[in-house]
Protein backbone atom coordinates (compact mmCIF):
# COMPACT_ATOMS: atom_id res chain seq x y z
CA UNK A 1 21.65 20.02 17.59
CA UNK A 2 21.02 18.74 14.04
CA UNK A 3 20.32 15.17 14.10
CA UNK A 4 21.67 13.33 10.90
CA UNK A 5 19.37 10.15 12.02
CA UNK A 6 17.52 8.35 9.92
CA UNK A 7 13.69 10.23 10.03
CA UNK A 8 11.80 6.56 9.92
CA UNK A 9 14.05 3.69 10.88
CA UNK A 10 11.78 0.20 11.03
CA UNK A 11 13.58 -2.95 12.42
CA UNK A 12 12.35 -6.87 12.24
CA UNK A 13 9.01 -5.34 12.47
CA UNK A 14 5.74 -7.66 11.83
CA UNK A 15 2.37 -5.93 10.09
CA UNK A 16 -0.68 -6.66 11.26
CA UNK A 17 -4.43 -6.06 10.17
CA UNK A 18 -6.02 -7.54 12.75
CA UNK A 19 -4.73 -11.02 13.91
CA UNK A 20 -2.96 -11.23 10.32
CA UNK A 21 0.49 -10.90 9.74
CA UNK A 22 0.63 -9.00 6.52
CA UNK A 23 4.25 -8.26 6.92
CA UNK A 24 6.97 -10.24 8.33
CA UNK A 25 10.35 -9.02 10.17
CA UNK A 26 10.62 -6.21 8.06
CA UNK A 27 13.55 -3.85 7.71
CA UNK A 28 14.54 -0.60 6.26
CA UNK A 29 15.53 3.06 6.81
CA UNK A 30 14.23 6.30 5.13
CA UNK A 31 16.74 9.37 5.24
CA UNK A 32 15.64 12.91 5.83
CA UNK A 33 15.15 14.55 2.63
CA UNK A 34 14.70 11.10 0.90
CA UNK A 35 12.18 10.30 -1.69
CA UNK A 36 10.58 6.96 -1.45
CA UNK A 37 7.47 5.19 -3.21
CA UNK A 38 5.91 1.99 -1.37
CA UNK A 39 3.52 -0.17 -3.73
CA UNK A 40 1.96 -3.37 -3.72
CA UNK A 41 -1.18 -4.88 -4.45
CA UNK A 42 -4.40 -4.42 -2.20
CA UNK A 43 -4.11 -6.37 0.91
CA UNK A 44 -0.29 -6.46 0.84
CA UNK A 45 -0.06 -4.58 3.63
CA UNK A 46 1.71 -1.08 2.62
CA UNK A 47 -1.64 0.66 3.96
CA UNK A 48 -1.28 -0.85 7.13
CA UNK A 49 2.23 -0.06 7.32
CA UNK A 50 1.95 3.31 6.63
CA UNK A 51 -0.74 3.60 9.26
CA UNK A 52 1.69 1.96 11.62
CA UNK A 53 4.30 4.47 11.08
CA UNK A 54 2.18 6.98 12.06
CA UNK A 55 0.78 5.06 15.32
CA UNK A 56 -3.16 4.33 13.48
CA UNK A 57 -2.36 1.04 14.23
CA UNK A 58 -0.23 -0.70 16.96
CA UNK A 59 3.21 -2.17 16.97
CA UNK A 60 3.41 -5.60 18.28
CA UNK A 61 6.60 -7.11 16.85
CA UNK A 62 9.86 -5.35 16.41
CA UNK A 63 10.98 -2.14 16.42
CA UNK A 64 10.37 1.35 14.69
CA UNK A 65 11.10 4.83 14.85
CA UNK A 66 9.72 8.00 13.10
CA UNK A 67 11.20 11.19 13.63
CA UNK A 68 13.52 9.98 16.90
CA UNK A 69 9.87 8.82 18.61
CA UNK A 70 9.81 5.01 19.20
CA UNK A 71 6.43 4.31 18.03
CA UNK A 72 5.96 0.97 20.10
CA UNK A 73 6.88 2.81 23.35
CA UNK A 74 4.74 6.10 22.23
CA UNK A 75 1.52 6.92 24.88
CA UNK A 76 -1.27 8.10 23.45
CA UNK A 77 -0.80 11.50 24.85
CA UNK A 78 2.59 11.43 22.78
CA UNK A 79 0.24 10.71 19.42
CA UNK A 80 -0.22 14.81 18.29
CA UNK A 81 3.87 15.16 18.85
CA UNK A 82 4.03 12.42 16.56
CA UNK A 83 1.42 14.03 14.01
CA UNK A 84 3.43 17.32 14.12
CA UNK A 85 6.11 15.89 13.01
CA UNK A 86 4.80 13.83 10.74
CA UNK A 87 2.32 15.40 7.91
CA UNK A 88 -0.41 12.66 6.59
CA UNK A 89 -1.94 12.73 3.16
CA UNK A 90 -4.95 10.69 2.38
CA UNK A 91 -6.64 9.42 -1.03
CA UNK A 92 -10.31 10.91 -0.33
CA UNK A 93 -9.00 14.97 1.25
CA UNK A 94 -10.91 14.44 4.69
CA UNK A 95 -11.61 18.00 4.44
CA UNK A 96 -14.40 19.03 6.22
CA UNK A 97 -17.08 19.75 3.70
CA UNK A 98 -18.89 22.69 6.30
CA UNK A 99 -15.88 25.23 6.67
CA UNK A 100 -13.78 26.93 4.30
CA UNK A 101 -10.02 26.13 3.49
CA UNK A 102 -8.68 29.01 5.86
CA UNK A 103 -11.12 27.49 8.89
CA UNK A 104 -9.64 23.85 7.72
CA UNK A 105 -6.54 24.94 7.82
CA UNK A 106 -6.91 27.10 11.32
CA UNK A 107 -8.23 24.32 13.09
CA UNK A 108 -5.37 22.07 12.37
CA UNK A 109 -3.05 24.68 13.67
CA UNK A 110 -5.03 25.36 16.61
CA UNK A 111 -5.34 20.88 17.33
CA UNK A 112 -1.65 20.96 17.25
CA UNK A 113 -1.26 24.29 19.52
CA UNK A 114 -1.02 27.40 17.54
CA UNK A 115 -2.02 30.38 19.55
CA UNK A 116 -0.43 33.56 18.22
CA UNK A 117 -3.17 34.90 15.40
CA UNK A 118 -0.36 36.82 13.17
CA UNK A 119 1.51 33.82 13.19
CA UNK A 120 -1.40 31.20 12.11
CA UNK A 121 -2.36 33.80 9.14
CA UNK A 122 1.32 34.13 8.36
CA UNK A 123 1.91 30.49 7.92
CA UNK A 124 -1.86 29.63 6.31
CA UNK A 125 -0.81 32.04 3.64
CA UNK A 126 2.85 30.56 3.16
CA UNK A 127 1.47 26.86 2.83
CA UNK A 128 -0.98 28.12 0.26
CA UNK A 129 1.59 29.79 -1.64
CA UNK A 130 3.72 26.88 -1.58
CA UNK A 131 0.91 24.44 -3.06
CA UNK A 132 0.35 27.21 -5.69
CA UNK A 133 -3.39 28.14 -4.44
CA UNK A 134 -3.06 31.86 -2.85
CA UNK A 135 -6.14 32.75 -3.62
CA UNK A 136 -8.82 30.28 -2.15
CA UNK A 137 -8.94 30.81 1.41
CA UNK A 138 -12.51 31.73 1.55
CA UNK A 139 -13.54 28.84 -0.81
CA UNK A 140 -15.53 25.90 0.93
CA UNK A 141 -13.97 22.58 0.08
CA UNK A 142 -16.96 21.60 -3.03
CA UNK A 143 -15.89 24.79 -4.78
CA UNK A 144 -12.53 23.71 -5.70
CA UNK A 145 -11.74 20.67 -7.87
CA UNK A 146 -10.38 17.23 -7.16
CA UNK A 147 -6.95 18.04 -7.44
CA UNK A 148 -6.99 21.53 -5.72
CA UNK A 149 -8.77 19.96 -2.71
CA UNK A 150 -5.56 17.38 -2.73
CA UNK A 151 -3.50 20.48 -3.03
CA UNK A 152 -5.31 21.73 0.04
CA UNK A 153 -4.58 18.68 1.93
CA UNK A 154 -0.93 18.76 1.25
CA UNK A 155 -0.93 22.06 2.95
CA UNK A 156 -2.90 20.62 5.26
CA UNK A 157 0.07 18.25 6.29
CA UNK A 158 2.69 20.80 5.78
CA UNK A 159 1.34 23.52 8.18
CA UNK A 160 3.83 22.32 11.32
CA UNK A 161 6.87 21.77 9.24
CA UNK A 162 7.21 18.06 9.49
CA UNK A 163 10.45 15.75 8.89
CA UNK A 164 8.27 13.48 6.73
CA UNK A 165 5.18 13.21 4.41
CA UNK A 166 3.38 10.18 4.95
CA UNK A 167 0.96 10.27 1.48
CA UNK A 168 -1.22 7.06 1.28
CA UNK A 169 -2.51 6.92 -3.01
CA UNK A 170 -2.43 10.96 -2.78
CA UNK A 171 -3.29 10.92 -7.00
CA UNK A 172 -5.78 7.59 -6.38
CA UNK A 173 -8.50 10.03 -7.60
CA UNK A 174 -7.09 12.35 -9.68
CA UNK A 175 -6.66 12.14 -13.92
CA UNK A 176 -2.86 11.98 -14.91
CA UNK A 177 -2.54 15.40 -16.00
CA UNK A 178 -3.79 16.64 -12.36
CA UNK A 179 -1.53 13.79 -10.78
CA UNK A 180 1.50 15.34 -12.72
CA UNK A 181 0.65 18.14 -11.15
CA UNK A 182 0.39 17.09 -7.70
CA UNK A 183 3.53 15.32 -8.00
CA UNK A 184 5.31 18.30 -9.40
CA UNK A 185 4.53 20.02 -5.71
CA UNK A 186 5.72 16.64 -4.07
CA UNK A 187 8.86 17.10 -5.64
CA UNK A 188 9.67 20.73 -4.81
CA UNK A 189 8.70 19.87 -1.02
CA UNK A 190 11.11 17.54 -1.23
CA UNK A 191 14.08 19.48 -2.70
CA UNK A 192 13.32 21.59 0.27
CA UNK A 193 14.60 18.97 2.43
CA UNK A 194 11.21 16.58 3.58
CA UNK A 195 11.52 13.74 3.38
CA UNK A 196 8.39 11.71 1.56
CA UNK A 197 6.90 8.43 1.20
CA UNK A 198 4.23 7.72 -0.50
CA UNK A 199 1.87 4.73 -1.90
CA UNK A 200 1.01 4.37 -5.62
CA UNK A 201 -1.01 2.24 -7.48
CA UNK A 202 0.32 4.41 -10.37
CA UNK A 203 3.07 2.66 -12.67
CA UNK A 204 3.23 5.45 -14.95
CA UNK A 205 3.96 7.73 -11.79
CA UNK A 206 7.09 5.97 -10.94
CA UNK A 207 7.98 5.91 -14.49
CA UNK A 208 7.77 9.68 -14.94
CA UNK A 209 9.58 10.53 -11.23
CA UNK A 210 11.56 7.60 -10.56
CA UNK A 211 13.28 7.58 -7.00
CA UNK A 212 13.62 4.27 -4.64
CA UNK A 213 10.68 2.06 -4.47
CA UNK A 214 9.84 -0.35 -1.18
CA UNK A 215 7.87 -3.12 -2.40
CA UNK A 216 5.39 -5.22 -0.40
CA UNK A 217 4.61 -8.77 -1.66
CA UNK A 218 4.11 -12.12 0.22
CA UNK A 219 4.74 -11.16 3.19
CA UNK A 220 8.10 -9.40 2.60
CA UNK A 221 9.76 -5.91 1.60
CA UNK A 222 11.43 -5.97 -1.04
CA UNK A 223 13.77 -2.37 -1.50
CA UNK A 224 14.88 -1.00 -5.11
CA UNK A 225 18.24 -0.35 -3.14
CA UNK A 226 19.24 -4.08 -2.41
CA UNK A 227 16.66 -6.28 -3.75
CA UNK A 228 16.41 -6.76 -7.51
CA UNK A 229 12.95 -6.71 -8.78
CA UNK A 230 10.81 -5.30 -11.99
CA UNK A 231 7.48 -3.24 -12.44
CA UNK A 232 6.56 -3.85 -15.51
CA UNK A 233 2.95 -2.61 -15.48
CA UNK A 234 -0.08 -1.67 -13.29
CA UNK A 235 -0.32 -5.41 -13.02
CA UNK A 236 2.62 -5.74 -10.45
CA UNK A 237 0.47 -3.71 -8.12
């Protein structure tokens, strides 16, 4: 049955990295299909967050759910249903540098239990297509440049159809033309109905594609929904 549930739903939940409480009794909800930055300056505690979302780091206080699993209730053994239905971008690829893109690619499939050949070349070639990079499936990671390799990684994540892209500074490393770019892919994955949230550094970024931003500052969330506030420049973040 379709489930018209909130994909992430986080309630009075406290951050921590390590013993410190970087966020305090947060609360919010992302919808499926939603678009949704998250920014705030290092050490605010919007990388931590994200990494609690997708169960890197533990829940202690509160409550959250991500794709109907409750993350503070979620064994370890529950972890790779979690990552299937979540799909996890990160700043610096994590590709691994010794096998091409169709190996990096297969061995994702095969962590998360692919089995049927046909179907794993099938969907490899699909998830290239839909990144715009067809053609490089034999290509080892250093042959391709900074922002193909990123394009890589967000087939990476997109290979078991999840509800939600979790993508922590996905353009950190890129120039803006190549972040444009990558962010021009973001958005048709989105319009296809998954849901995204991602962190930024980037004020021009949010500028250019502007959708609802969750702020992290002091201790607090502050939400572009219900919470006035401004960015007026890198400098807020």
């Amino acid at each position: 049955m379709f489930s018209t549930d909130p994909v992430v739903r986080v309630k009075e939940a406290s951050i921590f990295q390590e013993h410190n409480t970087v966020l305090k009794e947060i609360s919010f909800e992302i919808e499926k299909g939603e678009f949704v930055f998250i920014v705030g300056r290092t050490g605010s505690g919007k990388s931590s967050l994200l990494k609690t979302l997708y169960a890197d780091l533990p829940l202690r206080l509160g409550e959250i759910s991500v794709a109907g699993l409750n993350i503070r209730a979620l064994k370890a053994s529950q972890v790779p249903l979690l990552r299937r239905k979540v799909g996890i971008i990160f700043q610096d690829f994590q590709l691994l540098p010794d096998r091409t893109v169709a190996e990096n690619l297969n061995f994702v499939m095969q962590a998360t239990g692919w089995k049927d050949k046909a179907r794993m070349k099938n969907r490899l070639a699909e998830v290239l297509m839909q990144v715009g990079l067809g053609a490089v499936e034999k290509k080892m990671p250093h042959q391709l440049s900074g922002g193909e390799q990123q394009r890589i990684v967000i087939a990476r994540a997109l290979i078991n159809e999840p509800l939600i892209l979790i993508a922590d500074e996905p353009t950190g490393n890129l120039d803006p033309e190549v972040s444009t770019g990558i962010m021009k892919i973001f958005q048709q994955i989105n319009k296809s109905g998954t849901a995204i949230l991602m962190a930024t550094h980037s004020y021009g970024l949010i500028r250019k594609f502007p959708a609802r931003v969750l702020k992290c500052e002091e201790g607090k969330l502050l939400d572009s929904n219900t919470d006035k506030f401004e960015l007026k420049s890198e400098d807020d973040f």
